[in-house]
PDB file of N, CA and C in Angstrom:
ATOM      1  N   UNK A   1      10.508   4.042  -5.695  1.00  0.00           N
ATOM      2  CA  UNK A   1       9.241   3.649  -5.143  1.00  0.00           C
ATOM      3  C   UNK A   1       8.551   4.765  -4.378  1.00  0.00           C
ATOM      4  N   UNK A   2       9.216   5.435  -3.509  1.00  0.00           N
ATOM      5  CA  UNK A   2       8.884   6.413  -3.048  1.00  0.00           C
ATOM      6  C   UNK A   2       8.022   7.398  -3.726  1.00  0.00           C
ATOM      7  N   UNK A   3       8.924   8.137  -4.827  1.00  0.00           N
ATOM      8  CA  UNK A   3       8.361   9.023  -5.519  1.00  0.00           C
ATOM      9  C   UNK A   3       6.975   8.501  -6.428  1.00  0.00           C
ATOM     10  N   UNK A   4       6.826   7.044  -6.578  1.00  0.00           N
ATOM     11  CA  UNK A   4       5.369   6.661  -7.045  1.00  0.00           C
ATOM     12  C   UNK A   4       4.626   7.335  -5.954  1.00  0.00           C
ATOM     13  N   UNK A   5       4.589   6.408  -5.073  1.00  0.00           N
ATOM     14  CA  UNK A   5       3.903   6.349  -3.734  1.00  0.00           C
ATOM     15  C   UNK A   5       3.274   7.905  -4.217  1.00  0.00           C
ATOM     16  N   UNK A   6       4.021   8.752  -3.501  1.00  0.00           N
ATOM     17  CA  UNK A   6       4.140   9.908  -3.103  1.00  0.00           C
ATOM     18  C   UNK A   6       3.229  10.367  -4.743  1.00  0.00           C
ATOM     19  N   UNK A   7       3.484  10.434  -5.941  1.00  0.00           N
ATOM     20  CA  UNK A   7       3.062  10.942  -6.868  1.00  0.00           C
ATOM     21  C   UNK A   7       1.928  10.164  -7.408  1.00  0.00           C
ATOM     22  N   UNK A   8       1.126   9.046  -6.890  1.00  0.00           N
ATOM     23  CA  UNK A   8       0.340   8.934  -7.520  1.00  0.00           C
ATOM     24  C   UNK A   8      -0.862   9.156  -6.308  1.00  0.00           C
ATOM     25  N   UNK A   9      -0.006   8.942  -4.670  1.00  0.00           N
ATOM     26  CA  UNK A   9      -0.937   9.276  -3.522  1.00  0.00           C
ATOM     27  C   UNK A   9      -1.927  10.671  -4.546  1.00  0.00           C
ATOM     28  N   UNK A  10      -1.008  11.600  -4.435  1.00  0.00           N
ATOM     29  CA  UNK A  10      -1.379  13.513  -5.060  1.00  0.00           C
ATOM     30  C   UNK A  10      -2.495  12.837  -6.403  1.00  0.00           C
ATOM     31  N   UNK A  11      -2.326  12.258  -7.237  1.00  0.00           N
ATOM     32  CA  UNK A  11      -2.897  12.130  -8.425  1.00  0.00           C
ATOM     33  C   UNK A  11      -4.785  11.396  -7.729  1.00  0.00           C
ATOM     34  N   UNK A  12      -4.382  10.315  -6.691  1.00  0.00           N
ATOM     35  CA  UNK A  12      -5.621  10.013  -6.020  1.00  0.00           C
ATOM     36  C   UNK A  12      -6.524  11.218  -5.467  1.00  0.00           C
ATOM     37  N   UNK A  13      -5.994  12.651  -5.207  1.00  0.00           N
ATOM     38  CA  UNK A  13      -6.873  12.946  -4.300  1.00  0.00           C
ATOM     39  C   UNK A  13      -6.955  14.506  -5.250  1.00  0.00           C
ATOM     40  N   UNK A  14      -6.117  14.353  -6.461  1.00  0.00           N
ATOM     41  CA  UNK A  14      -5.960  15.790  -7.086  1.00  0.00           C
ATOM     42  C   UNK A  14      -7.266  16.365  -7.608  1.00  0.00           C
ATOM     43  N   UNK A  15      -8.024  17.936  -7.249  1.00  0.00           N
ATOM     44  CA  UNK A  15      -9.490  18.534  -7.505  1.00  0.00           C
ATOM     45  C   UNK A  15      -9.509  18.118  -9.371  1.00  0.00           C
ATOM     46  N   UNK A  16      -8.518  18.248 -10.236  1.00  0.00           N
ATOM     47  CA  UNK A  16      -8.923  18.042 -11.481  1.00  0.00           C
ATOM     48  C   UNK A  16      -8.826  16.235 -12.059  1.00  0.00           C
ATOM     49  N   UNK A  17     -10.100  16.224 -11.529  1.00  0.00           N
ATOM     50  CA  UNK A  17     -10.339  14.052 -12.194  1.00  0.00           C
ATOM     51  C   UNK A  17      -9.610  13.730 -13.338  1.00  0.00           C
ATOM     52  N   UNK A  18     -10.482  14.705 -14.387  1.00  0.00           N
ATOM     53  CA  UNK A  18      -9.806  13.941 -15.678  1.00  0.00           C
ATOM     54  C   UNK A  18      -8.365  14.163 -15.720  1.00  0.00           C
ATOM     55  N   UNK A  19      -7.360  15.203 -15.193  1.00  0.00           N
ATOM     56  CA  UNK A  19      -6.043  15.366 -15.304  1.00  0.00           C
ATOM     57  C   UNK A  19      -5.553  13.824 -14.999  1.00  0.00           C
ATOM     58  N   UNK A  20      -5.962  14.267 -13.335  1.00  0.00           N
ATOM     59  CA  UNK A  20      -5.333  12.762 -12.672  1.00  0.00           C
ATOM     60  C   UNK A  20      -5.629  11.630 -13.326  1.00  0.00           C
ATOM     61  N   UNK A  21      -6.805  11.555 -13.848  1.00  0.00           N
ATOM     62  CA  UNK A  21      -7.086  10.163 -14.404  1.00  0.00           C
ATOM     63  C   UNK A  21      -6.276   9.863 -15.694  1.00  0.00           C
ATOM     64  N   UNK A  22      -5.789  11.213 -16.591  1.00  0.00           N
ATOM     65  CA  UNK A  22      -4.872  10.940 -17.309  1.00  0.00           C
ATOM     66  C   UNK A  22      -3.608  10.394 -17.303  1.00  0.00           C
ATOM     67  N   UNK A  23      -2.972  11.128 -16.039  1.00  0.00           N
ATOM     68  CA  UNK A  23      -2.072  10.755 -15.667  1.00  0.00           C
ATOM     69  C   UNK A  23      -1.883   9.564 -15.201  1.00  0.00           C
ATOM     70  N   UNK A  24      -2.453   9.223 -15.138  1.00  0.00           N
ATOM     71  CA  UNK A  24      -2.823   7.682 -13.864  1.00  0.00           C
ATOM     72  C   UNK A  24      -2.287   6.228 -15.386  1.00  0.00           C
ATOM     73  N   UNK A  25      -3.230   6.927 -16.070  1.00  0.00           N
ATOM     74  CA  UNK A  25      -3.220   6.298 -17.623  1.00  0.00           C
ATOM     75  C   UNK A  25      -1.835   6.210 -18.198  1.00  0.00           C
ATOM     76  N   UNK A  26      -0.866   7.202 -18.144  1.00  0.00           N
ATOM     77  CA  UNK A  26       0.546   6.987 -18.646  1.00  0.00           C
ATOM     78  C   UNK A  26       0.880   5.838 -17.606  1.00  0.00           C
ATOM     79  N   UNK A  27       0.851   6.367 -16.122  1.00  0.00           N
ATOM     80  CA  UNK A  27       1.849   5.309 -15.549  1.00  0.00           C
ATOM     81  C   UNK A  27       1.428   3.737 -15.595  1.00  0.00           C
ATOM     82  N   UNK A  28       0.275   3.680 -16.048  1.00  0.00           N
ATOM     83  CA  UNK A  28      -0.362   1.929 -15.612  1.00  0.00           C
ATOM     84  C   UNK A  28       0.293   1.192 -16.199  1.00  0.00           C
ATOM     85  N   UNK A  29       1.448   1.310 -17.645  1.00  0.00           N
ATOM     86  CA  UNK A  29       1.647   0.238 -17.746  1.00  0.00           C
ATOM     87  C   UNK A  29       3.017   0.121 -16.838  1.00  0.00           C
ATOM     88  N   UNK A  30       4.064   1.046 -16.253  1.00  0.00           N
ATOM     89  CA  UNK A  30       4.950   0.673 -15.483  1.00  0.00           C
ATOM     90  C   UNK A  30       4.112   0.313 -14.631  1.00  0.00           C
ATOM     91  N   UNK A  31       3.566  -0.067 -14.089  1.00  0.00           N
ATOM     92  CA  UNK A  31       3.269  -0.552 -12.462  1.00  0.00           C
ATOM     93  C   UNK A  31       2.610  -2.416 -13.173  1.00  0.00           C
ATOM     94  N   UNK A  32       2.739  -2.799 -14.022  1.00  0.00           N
ATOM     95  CA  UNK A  32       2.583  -3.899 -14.628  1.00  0.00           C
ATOM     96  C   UNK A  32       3.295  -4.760 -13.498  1.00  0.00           C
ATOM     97  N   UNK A  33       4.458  -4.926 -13.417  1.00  0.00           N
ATOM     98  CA  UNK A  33       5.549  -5.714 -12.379  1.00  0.00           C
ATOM     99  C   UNK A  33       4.612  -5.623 -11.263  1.00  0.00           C
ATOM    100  N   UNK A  34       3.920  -4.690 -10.577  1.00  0.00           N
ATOM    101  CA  UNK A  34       3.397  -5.128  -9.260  1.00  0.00           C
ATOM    102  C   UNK A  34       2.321  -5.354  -9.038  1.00  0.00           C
ATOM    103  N   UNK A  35       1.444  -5.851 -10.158  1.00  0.00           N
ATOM    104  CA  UNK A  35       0.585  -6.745 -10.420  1.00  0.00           C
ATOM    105  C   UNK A  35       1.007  -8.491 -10.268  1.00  0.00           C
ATOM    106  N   UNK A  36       1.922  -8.851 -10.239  1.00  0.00           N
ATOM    107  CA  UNK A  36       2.368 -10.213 -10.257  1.00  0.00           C
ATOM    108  C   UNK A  36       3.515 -10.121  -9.448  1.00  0.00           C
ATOM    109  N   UNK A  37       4.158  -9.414  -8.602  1.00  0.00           N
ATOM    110  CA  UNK A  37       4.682  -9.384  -7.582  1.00  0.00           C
ATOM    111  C   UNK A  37       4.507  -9.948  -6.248  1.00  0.00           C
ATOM    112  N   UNK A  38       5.093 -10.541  -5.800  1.00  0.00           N
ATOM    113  CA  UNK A  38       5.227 -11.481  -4.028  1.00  0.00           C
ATOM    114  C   UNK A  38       4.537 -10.608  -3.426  1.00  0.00           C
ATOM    115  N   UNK A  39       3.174 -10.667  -2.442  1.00  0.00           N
ATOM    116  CA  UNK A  39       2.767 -10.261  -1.470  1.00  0.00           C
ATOM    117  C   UNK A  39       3.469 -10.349  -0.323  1.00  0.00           C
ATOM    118  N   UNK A  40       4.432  -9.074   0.037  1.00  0.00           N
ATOM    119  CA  UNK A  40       4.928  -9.785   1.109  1.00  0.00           C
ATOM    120  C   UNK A  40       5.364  -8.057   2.313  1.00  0.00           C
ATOM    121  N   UNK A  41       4.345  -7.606   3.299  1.00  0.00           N
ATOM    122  CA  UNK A  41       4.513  -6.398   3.504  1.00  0.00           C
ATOM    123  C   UNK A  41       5.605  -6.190   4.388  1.00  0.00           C
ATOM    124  N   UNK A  42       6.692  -7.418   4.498  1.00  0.00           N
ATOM    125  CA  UNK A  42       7.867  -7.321   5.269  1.00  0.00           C
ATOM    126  C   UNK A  42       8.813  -6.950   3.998  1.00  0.00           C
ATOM    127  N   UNK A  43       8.545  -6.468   3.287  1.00  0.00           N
ATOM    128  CA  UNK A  43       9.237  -5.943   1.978  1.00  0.00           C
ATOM    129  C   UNK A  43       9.610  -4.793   1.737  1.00  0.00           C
ATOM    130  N   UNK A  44      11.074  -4.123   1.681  1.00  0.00           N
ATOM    131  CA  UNK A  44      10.653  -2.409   1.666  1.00  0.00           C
ATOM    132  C   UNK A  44      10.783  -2.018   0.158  1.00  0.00           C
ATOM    133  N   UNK A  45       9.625  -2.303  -0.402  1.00  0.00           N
ATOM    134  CA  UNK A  45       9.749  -2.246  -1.839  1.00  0.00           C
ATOM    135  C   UNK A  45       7.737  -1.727  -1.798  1.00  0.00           C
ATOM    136  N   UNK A  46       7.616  -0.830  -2.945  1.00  0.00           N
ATOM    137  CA  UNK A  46       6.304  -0.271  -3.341  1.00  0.00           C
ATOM    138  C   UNK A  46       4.944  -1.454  -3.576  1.00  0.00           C
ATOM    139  N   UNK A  47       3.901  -1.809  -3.385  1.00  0.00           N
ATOM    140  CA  UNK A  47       3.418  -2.475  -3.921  1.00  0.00           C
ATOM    141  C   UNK A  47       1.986  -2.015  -3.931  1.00  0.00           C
ATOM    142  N   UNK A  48       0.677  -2.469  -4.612  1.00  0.00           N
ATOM    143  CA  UNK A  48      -0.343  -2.027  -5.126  1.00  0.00           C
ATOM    144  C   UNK A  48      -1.402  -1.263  -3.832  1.00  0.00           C
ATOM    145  N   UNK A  49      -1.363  -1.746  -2.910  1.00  0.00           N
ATOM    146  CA  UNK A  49      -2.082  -0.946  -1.531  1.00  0.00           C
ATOM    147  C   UNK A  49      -1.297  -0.279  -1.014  1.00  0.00           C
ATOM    148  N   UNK A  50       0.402   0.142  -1.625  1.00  0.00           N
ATOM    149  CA  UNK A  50       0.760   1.739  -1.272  1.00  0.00           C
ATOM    150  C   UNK A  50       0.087   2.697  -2.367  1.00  0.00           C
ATOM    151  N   UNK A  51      -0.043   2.650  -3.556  1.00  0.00           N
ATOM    152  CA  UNK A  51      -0.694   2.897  -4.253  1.00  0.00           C
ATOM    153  C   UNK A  51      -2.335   3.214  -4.105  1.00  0.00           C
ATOM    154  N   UNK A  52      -2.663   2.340  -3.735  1.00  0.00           N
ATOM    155  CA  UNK A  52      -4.565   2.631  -4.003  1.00  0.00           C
ATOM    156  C   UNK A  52      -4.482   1.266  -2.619  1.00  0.00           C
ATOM    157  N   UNK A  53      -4.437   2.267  -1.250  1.00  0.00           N
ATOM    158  CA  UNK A  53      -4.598   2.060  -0.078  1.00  0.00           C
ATOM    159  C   UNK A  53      -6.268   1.916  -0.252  1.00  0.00           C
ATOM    160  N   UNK A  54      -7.359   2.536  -0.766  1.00  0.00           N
ATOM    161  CA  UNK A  54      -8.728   2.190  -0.183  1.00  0.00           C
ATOM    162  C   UNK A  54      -9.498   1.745  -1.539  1.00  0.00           C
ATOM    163  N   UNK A  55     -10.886   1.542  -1.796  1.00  0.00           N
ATOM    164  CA  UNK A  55     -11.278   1.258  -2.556  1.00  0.00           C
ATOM    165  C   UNK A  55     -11.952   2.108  -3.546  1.00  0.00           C
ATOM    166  N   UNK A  56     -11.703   3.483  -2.819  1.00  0.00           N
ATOM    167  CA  UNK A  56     -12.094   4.801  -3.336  1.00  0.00           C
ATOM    168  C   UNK A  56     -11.153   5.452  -3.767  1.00  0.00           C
ATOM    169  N   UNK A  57      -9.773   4.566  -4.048  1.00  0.00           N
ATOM    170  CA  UNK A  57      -8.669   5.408  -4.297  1.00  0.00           C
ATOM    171  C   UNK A  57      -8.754   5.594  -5.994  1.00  0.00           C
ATOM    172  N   UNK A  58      -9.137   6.678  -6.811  1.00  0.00           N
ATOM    173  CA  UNK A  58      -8.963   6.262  -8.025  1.00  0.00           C
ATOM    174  C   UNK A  58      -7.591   5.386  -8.574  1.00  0.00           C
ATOM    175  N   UNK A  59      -6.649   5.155  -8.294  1.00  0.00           N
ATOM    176  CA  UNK A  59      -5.625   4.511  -8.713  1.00  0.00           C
ATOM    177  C   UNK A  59      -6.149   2.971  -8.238  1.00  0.00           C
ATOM    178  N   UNK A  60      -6.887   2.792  -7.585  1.00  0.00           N
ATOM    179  CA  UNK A  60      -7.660   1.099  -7.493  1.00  0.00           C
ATOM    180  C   UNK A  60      -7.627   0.659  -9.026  1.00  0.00           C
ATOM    181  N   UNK A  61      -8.298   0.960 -10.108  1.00  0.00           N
ATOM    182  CA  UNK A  61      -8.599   0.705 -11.146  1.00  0.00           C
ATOM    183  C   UNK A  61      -7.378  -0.037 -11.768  1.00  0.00           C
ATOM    184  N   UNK A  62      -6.145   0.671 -11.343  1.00  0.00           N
ATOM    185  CA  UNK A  62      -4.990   0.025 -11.981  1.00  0.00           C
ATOM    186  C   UNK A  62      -4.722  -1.565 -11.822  1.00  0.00           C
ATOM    187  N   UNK A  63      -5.272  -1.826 -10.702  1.00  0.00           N
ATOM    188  CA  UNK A  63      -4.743  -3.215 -10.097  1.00  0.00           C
ATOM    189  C   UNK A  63      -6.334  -3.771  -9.726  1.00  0.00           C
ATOM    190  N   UNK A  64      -6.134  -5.102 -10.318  1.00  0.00           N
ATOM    191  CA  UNK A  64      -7.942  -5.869 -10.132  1.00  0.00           C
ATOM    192  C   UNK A  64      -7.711  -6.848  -8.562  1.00  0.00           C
ATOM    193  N   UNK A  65      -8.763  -7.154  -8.623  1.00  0.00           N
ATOM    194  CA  UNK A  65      -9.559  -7.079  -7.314  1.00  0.00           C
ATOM    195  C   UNK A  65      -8.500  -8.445  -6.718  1.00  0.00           C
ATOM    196  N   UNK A  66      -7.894  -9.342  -7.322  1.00  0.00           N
ATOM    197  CA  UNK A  66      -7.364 -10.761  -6.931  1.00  0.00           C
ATOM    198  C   UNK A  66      -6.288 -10.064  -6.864  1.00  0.00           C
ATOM    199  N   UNK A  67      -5.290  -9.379  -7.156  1.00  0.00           N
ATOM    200  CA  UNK A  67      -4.313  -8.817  -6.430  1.00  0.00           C
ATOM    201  C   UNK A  67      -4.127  -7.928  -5.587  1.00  0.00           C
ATOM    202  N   UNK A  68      -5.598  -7.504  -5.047  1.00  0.00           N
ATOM    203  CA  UNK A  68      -5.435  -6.528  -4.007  1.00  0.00           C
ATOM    204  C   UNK A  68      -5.942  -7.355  -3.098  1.00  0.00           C
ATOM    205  N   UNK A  69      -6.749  -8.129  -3.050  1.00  0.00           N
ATOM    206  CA  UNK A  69      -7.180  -9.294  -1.845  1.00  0.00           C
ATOM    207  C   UNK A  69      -6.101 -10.363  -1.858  1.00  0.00           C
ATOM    208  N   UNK A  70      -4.496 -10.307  -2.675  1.00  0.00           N
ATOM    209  CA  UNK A  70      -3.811 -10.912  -2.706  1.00  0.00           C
ATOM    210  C   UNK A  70      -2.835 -10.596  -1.461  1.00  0.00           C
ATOM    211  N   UNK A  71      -2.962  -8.862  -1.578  1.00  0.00           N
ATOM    212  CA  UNK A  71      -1.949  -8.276  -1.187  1.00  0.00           C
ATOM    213  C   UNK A  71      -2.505  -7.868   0.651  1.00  0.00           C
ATOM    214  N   UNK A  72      -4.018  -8.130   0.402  1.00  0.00           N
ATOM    215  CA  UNK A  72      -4.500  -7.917   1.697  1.00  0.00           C
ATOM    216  C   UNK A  72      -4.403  -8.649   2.754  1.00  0.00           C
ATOM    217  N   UNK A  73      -4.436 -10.264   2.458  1.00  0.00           N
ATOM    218  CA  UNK A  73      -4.344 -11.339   2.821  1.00  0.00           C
ATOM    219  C   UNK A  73      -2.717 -11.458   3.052  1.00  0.00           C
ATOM    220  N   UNK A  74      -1.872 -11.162   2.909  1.00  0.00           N
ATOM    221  CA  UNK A  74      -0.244 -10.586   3.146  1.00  0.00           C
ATOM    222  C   UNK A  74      -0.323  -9.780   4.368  1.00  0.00           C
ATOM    223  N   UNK A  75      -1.277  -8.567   4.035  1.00  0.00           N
ATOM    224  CA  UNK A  75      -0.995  -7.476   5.489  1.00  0.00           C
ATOM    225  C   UNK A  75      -1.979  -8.186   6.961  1.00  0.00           C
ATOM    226  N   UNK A  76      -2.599  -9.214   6.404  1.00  0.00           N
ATOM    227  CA  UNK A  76      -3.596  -9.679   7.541  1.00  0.00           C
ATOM    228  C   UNK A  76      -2.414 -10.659   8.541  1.00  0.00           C
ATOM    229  N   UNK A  77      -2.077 -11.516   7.437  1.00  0.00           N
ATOM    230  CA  UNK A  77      -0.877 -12.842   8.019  1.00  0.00           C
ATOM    231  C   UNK A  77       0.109 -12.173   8.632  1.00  0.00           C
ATOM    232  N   UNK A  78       0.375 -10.589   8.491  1.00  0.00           N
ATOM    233  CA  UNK A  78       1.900 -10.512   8.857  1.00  0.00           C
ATOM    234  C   UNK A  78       1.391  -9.747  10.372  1.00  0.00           C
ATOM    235  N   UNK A  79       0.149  -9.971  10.883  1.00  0.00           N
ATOM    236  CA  UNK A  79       0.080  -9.155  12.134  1.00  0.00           C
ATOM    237  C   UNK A  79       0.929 -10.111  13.149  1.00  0.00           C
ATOM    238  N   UNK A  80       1.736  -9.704  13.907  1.00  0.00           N
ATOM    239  CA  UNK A  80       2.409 -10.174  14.755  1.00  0.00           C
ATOM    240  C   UNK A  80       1.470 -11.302  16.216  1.00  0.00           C
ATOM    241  N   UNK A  81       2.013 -11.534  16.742  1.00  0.00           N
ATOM    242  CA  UNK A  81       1.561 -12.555  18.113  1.00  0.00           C
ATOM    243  C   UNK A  81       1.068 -11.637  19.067  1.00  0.00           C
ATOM    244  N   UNK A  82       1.692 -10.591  19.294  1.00  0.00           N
ATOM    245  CA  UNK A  82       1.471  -9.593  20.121  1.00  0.00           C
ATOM    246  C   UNK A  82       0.152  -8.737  19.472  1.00  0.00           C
ATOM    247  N   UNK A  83      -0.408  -8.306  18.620  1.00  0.00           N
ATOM    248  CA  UNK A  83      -1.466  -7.366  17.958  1.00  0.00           C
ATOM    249  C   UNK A  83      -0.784  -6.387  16.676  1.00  0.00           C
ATOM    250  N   UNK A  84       0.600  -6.301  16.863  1.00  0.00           N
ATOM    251  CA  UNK A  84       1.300  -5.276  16.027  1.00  0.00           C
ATOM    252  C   UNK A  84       1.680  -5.627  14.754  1.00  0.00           C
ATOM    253  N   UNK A  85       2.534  -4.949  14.254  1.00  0.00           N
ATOM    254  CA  UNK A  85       2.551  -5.087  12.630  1.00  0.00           C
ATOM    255  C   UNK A  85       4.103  -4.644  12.857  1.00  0.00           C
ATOM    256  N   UNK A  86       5.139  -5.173  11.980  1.00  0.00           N
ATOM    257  CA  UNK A  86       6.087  -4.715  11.779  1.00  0.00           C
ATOM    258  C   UNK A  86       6.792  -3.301  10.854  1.00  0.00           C
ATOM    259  N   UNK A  87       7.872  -2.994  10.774  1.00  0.00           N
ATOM    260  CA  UNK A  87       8.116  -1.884   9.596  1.00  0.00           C
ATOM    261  C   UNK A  87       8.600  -2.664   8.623  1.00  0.00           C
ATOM    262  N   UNK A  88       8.567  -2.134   7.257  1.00  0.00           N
ATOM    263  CA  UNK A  88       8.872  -2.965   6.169  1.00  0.00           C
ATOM    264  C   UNK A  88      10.393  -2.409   5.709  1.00  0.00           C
ATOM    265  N   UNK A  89      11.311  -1.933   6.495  1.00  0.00           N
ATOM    266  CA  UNK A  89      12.737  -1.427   6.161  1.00  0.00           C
ATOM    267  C   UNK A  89      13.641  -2.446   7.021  1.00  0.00           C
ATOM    268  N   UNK A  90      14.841  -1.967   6.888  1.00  0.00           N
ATOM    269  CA  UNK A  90      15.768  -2.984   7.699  1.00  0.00           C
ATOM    270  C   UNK A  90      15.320  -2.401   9.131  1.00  0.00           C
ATOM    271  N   UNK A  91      16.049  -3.271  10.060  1.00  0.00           N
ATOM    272  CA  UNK A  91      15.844  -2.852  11.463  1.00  0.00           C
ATOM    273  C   UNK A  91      17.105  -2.850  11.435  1.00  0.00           C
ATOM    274  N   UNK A  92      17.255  -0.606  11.916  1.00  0.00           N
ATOM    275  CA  UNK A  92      19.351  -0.551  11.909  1.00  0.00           C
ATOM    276  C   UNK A  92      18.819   0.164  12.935  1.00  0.00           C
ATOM    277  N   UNK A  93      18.077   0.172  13.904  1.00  0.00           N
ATOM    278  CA  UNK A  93      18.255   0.807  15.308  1.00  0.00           C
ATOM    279  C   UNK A  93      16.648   0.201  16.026  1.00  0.00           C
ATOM    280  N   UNK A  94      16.824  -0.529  16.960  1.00  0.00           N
ATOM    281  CA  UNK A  94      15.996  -1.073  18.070  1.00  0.00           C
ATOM    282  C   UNK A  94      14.628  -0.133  18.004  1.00  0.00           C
ATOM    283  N   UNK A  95      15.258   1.139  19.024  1.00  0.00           N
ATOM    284  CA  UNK A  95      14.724   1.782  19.136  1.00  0.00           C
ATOM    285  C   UNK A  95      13.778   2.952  18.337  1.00  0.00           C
ATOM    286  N   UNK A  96      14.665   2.752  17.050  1.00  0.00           N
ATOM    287  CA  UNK A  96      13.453   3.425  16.051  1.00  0.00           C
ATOM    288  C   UNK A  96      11.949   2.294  15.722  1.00  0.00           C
ATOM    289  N   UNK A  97      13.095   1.748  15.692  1.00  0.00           N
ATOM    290  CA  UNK A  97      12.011   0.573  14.881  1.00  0.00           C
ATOM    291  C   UNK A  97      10.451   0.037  15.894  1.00  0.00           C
ATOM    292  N   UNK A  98      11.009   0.078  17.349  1.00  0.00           N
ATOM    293  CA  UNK A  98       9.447  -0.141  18.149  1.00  0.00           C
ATOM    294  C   UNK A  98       8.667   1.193  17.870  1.00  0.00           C
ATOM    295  N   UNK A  99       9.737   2.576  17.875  1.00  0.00           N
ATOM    296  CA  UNK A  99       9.130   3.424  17.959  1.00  0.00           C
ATOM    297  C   UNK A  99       8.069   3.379  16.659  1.00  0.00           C
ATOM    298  N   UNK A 100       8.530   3.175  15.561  1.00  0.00           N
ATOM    299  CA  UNK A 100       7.699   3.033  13.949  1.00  0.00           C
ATOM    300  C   UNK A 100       6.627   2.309  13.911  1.00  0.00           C
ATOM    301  N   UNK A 101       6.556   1.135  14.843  1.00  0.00           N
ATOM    302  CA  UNK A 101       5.804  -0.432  14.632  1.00  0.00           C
ATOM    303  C   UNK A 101       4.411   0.474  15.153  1.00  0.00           C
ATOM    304  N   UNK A 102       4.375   1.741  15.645  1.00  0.00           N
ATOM    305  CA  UNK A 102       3.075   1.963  16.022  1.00  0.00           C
ATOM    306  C   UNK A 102       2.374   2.431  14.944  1.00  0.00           C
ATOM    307  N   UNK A 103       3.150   3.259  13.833  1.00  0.00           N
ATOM    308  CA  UNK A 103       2.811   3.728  13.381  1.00  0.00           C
ATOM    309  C   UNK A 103       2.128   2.706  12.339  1.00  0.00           C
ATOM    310  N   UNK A 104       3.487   1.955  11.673  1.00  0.00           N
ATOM    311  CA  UNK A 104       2.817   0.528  11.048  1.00  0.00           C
ATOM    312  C   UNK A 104       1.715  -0.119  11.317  1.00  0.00           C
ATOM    313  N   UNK A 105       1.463  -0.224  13.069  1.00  0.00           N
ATOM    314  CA  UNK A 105      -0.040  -0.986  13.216  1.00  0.00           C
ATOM    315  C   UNK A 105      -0.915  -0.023  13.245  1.00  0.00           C
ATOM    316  N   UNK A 106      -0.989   0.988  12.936  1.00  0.00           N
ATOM    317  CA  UNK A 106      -1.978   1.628  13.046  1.00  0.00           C
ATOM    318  C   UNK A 106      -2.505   2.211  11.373  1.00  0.00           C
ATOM    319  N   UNK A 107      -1.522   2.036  10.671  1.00  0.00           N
ATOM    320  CA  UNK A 107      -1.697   2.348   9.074  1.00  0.00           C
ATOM    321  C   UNK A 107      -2.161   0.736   8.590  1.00  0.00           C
ATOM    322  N   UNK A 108      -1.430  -0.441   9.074  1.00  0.00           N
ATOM    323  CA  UNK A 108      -2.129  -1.698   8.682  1.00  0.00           C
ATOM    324  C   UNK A 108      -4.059  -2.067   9.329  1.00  0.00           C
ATOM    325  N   UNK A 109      -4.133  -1.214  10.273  1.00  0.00           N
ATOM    326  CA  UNK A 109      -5.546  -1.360  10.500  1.00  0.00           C
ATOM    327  C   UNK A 109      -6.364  -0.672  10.031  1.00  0.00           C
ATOM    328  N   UNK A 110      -6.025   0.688   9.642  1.00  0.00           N
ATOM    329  CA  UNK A 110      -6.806   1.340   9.050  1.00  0.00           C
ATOM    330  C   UNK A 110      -6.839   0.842   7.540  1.00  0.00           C
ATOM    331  N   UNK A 111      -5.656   0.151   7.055  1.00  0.00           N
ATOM    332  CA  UNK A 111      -6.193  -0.290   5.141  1.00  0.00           C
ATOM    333  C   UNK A 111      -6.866  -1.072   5.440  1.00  0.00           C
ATOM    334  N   UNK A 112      -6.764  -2.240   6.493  1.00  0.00           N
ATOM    335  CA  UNK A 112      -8.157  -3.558   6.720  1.00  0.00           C
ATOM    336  C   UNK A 112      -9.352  -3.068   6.612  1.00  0.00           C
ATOM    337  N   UNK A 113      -9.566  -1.890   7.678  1.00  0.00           N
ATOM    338  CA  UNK A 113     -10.346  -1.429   8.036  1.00  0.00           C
ATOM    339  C   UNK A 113     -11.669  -0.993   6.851  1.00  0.00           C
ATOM    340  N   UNK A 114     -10.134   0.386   5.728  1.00  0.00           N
ATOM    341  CA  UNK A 114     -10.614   0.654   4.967  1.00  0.00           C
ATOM    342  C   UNK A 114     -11.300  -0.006   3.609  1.00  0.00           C
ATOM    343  N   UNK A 115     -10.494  -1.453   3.823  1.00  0.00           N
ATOM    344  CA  UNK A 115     -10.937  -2.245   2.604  1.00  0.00           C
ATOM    345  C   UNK A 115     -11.911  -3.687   3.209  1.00  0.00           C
ATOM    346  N   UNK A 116     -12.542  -3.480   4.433  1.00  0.00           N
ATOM    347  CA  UNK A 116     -13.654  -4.357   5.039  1.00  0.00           C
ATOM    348  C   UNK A 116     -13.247  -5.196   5.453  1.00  0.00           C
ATOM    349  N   UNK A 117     -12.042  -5.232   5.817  1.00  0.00           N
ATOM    350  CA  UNK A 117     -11.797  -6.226   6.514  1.00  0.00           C
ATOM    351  C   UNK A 117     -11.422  -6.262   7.691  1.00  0.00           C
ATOM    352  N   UNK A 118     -11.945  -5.489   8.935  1.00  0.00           N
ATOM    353  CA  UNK A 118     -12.282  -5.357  10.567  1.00  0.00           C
ATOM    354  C   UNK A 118     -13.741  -4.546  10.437  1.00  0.00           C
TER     355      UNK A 118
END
């Protein structure tokens, strides 16, 4: 999952379009599975807004609009009581994990943000 993430993030923002957009084109049909996948961002598993986080992400195209307002409506519900957002890995140390949750609420507000919804 990682190495998607990570390799299609580069393909979103790469200076040659049509390359990336080629490329983008091999992988669409593996990413099929996370089109119909559980919205669920307490999950430490890849899903379509690690992928195409904004609406300007060229990799948006891969995934239509009812599964990304599927998946948005997931990161909205999971804001905590307090304002925060959790990490989506196990919790194997206390102290990492508050330390992370900032980072988490602050990457879950900015995709709202980025996709109109604050």
């Amino acid at each position: 999952g990682y190495a998607l993430q990570f390799g299609v993030g580069f393909l979103n923002v790469h200076p040659d379009a049509a390359r990336a957009e080629q490329a983008l084109d091999a992988l669409a049909p593996g990413l099929e599975p996370l089109k119909t996948a559980e919205a669920d961002p307490s999950a430490e598993v890849t899903n379509p807004l690690d992928l195409a986080p904004s609406p300007d992400s060229r990799s948006r195209r891969l995934f239509d609009d009812a599964t990304i307002e599927r998946h948005l409506d997931a990161v909205e519900h999971a804001q905590q009581d307090d304002g925060g957002w959790t990490v989506s890995w196990p919790d194997w140390n206390a102290a990492a994990a508050l330390e992370w949750r900032g980072v988490a609420t602050v990457n879950a507000l900015k995709l709202l943000r980025d996709n109109g919804r604050l």
